[in-house]
Each structure stands twice: as structure tokens, then as C-alpha cells.
N, C-alpha and C. Protein backbone atom coordinates (compact mmCIF):
# COMPACT_ATOMS: atom_id res chain seq x y z
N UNK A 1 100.64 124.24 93.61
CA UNK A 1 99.78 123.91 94.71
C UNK A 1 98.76 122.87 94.25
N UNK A 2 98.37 122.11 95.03
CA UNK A 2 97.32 121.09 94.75
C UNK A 2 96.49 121.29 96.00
N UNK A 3 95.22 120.68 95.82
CA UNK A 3 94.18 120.65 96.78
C UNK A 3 93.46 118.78 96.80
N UNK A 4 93.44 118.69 98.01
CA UNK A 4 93.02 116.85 97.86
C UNK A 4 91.84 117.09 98.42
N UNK A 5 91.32 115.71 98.45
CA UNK A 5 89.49 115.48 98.84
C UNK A 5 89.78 114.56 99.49
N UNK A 6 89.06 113.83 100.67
CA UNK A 6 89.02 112.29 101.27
C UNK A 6 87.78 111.81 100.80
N UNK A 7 87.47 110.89 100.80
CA UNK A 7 86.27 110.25 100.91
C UNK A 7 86.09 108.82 101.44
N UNK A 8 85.14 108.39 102.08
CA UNK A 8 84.73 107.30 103.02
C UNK A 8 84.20 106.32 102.34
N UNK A 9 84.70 104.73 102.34
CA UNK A 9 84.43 104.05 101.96
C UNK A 9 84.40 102.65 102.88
N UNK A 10 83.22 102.18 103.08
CA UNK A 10 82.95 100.88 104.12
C UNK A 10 83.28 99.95 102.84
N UNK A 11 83.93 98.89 103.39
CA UNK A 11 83.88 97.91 102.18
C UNK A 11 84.34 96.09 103.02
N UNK A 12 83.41 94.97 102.49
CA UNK A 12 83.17 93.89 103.21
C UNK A 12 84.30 93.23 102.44
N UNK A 13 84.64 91.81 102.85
CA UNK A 13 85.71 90.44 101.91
C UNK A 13 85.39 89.54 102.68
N UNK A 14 85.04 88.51 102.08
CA UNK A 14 85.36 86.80 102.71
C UNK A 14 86.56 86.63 103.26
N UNK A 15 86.85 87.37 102.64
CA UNK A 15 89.12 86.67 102.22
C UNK A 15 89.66 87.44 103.29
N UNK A 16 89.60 88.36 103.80
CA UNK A 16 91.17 89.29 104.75
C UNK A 16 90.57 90.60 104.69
N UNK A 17 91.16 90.74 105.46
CA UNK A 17 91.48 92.85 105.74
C UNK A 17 91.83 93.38 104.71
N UNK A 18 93.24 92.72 104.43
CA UNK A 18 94.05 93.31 103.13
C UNK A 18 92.93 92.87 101.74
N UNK A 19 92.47 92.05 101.80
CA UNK A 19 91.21 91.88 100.33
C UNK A 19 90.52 93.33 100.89
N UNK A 20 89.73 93.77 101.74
CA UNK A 20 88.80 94.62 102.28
C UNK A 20 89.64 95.67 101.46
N UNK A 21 90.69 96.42 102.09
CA UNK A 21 91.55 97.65 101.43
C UNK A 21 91.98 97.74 100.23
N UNK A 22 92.19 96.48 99.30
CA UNK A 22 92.38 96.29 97.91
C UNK A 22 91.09 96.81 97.43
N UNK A 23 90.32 96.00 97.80
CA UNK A 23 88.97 95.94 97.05
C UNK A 23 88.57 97.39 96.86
N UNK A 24 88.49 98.12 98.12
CA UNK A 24 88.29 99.60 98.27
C UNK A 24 89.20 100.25 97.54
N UNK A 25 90.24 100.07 97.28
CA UNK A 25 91.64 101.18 96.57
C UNK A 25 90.79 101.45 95.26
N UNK A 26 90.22 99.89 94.66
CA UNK A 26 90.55 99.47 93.19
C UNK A 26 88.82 99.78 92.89
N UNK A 27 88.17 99.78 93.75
CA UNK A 27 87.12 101.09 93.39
C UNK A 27 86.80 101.72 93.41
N UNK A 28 87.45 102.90 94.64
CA UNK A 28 87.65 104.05 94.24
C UNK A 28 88.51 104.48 93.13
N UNK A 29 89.32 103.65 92.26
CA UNK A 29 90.20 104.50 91.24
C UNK A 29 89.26 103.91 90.09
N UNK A 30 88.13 103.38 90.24
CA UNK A 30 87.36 103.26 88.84
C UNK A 30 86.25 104.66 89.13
N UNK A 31 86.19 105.38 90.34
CA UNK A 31 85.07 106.43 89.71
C UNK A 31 86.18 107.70 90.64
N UNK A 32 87.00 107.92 90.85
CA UNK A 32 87.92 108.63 91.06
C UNK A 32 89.06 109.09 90.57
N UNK A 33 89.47 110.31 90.09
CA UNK A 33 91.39 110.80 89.64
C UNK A 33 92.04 110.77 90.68
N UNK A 34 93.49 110.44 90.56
CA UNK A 34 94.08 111.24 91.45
C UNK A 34 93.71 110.61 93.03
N UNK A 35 93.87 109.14 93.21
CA UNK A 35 93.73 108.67 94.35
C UNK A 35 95.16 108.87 94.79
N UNK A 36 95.52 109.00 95.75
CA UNK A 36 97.28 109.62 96.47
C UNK A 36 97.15 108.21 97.64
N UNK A 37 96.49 107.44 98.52
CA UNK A 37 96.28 106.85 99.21
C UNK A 37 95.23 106.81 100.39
N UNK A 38 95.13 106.09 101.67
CA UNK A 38 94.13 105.73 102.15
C UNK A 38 94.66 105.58 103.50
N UNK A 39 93.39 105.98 104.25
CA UNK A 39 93.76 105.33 105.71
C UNK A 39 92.74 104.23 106.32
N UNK A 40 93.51 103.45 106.98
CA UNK A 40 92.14 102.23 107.70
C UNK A 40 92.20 103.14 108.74
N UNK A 41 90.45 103.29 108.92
CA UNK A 41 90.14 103.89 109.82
C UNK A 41 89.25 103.09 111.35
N UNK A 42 88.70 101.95 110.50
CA UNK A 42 88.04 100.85 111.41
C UNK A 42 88.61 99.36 110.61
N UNK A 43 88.01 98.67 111.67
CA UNK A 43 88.06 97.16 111.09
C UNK A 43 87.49 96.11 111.93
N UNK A 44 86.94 95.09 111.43
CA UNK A 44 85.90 94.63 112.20
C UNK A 44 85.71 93.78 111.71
N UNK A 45 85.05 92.56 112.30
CA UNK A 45 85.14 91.00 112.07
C UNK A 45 83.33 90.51 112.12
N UNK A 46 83.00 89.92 110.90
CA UNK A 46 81.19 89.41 111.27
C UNK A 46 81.69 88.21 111.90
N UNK A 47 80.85 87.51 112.63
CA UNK A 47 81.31 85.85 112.95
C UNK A 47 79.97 84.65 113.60
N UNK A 48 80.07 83.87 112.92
CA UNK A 48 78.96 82.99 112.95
C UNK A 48 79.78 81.49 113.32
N UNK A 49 78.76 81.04 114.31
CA UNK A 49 79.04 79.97 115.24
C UNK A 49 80.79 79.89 115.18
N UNK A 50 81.20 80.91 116.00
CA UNK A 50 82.78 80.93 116.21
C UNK A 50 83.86 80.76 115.77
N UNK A 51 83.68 81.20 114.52
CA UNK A 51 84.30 81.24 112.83
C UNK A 51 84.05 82.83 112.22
N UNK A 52 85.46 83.56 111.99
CA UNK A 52 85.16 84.85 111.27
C UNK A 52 84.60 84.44 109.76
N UNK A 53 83.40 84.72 109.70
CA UNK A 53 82.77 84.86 108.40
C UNK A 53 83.19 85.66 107.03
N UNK A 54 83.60 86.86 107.56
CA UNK A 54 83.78 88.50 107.15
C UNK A 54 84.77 89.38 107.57
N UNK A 55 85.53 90.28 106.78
CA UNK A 55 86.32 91.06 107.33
C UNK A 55 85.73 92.65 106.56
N UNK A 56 85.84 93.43 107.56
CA UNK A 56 85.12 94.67 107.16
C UNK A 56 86.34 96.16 107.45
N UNK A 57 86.14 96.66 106.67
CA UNK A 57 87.00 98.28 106.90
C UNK A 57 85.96 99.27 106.65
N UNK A 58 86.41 100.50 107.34
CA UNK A 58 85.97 101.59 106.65
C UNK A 58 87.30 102.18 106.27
N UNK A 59 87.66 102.75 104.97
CA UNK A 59 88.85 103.47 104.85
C UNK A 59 88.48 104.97 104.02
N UNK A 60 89.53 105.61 104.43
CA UNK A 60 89.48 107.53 104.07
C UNK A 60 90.46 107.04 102.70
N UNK A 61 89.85 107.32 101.56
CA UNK A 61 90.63 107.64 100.65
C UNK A 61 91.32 109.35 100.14
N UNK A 62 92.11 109.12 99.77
CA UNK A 62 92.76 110.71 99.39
C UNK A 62 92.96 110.62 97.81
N UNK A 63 92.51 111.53 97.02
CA UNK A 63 92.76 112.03 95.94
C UNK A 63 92.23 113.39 95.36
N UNK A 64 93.56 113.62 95.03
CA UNK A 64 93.88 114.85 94.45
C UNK A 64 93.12 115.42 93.31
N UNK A 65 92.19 116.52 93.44
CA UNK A 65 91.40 117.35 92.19
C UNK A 65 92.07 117.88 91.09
N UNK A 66 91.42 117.85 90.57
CA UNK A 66 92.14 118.42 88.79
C UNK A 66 91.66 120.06 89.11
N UNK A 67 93.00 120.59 88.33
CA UNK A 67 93.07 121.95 88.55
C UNK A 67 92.13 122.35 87.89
């Protein structure tokens, strides 16, 4: 049996969505074990004089606790 945790992570990129969800994976597995995966839960665009500036997520990460 295993038991998992989620946890919430907002995270910004110049670059894309997919930079946004990288960026988030690859820091939650520097202060996290046992990341299993993630869900996009939002996503959202900053934008200045009619140009996306920003791409934003919030994503649910999943990883699994040590017995």
C-alpha cells in the first residue's frame, strides 16, 4: 500500500504553458520524494499592450510518502 500527498503550486514563464509545468515539475522534485505527476488545474495569460507577456499555471502535484 502507498499513501500520496498533492500539493499546489502557482508558477509564472515568459516562454509557454509547457515552460510554466516544466518549471513547476522540476521544483517540486528539488524539495519533494516521490513526485508520481501533476495536474493543470488553471492557466492564464498576463498581457500588455496586446501581446501575451506571461504564461501562468497553477498545478496539483502528486507524490508519494516514504513509508
Amino acid at each position: 500500500m502507498s499513501v500520496a500527498r498533492v500539493t499546489t503550486l502557482s508558477v509564472r514563464s515568459e516562454t509557454s504553458f509547457e515552460d510554466a509545468v516544466a518549471a513547476g515539475i522540476a521544483r517540486a522534485n528539488k524539495t519533494l520524494r516521490g513526485v508520481s505527476g501533476a495536474w493543470v488545474k488553471e492557466q492564464k495569460v498576463e498581457v500588455s499592450d496586446g501581446a501575451i507577456t506571461a504564461w501562468e499555471v497553477v498545478i496539483e502535484v502528486t507524490f508519494v510518502l516514504d513509508e
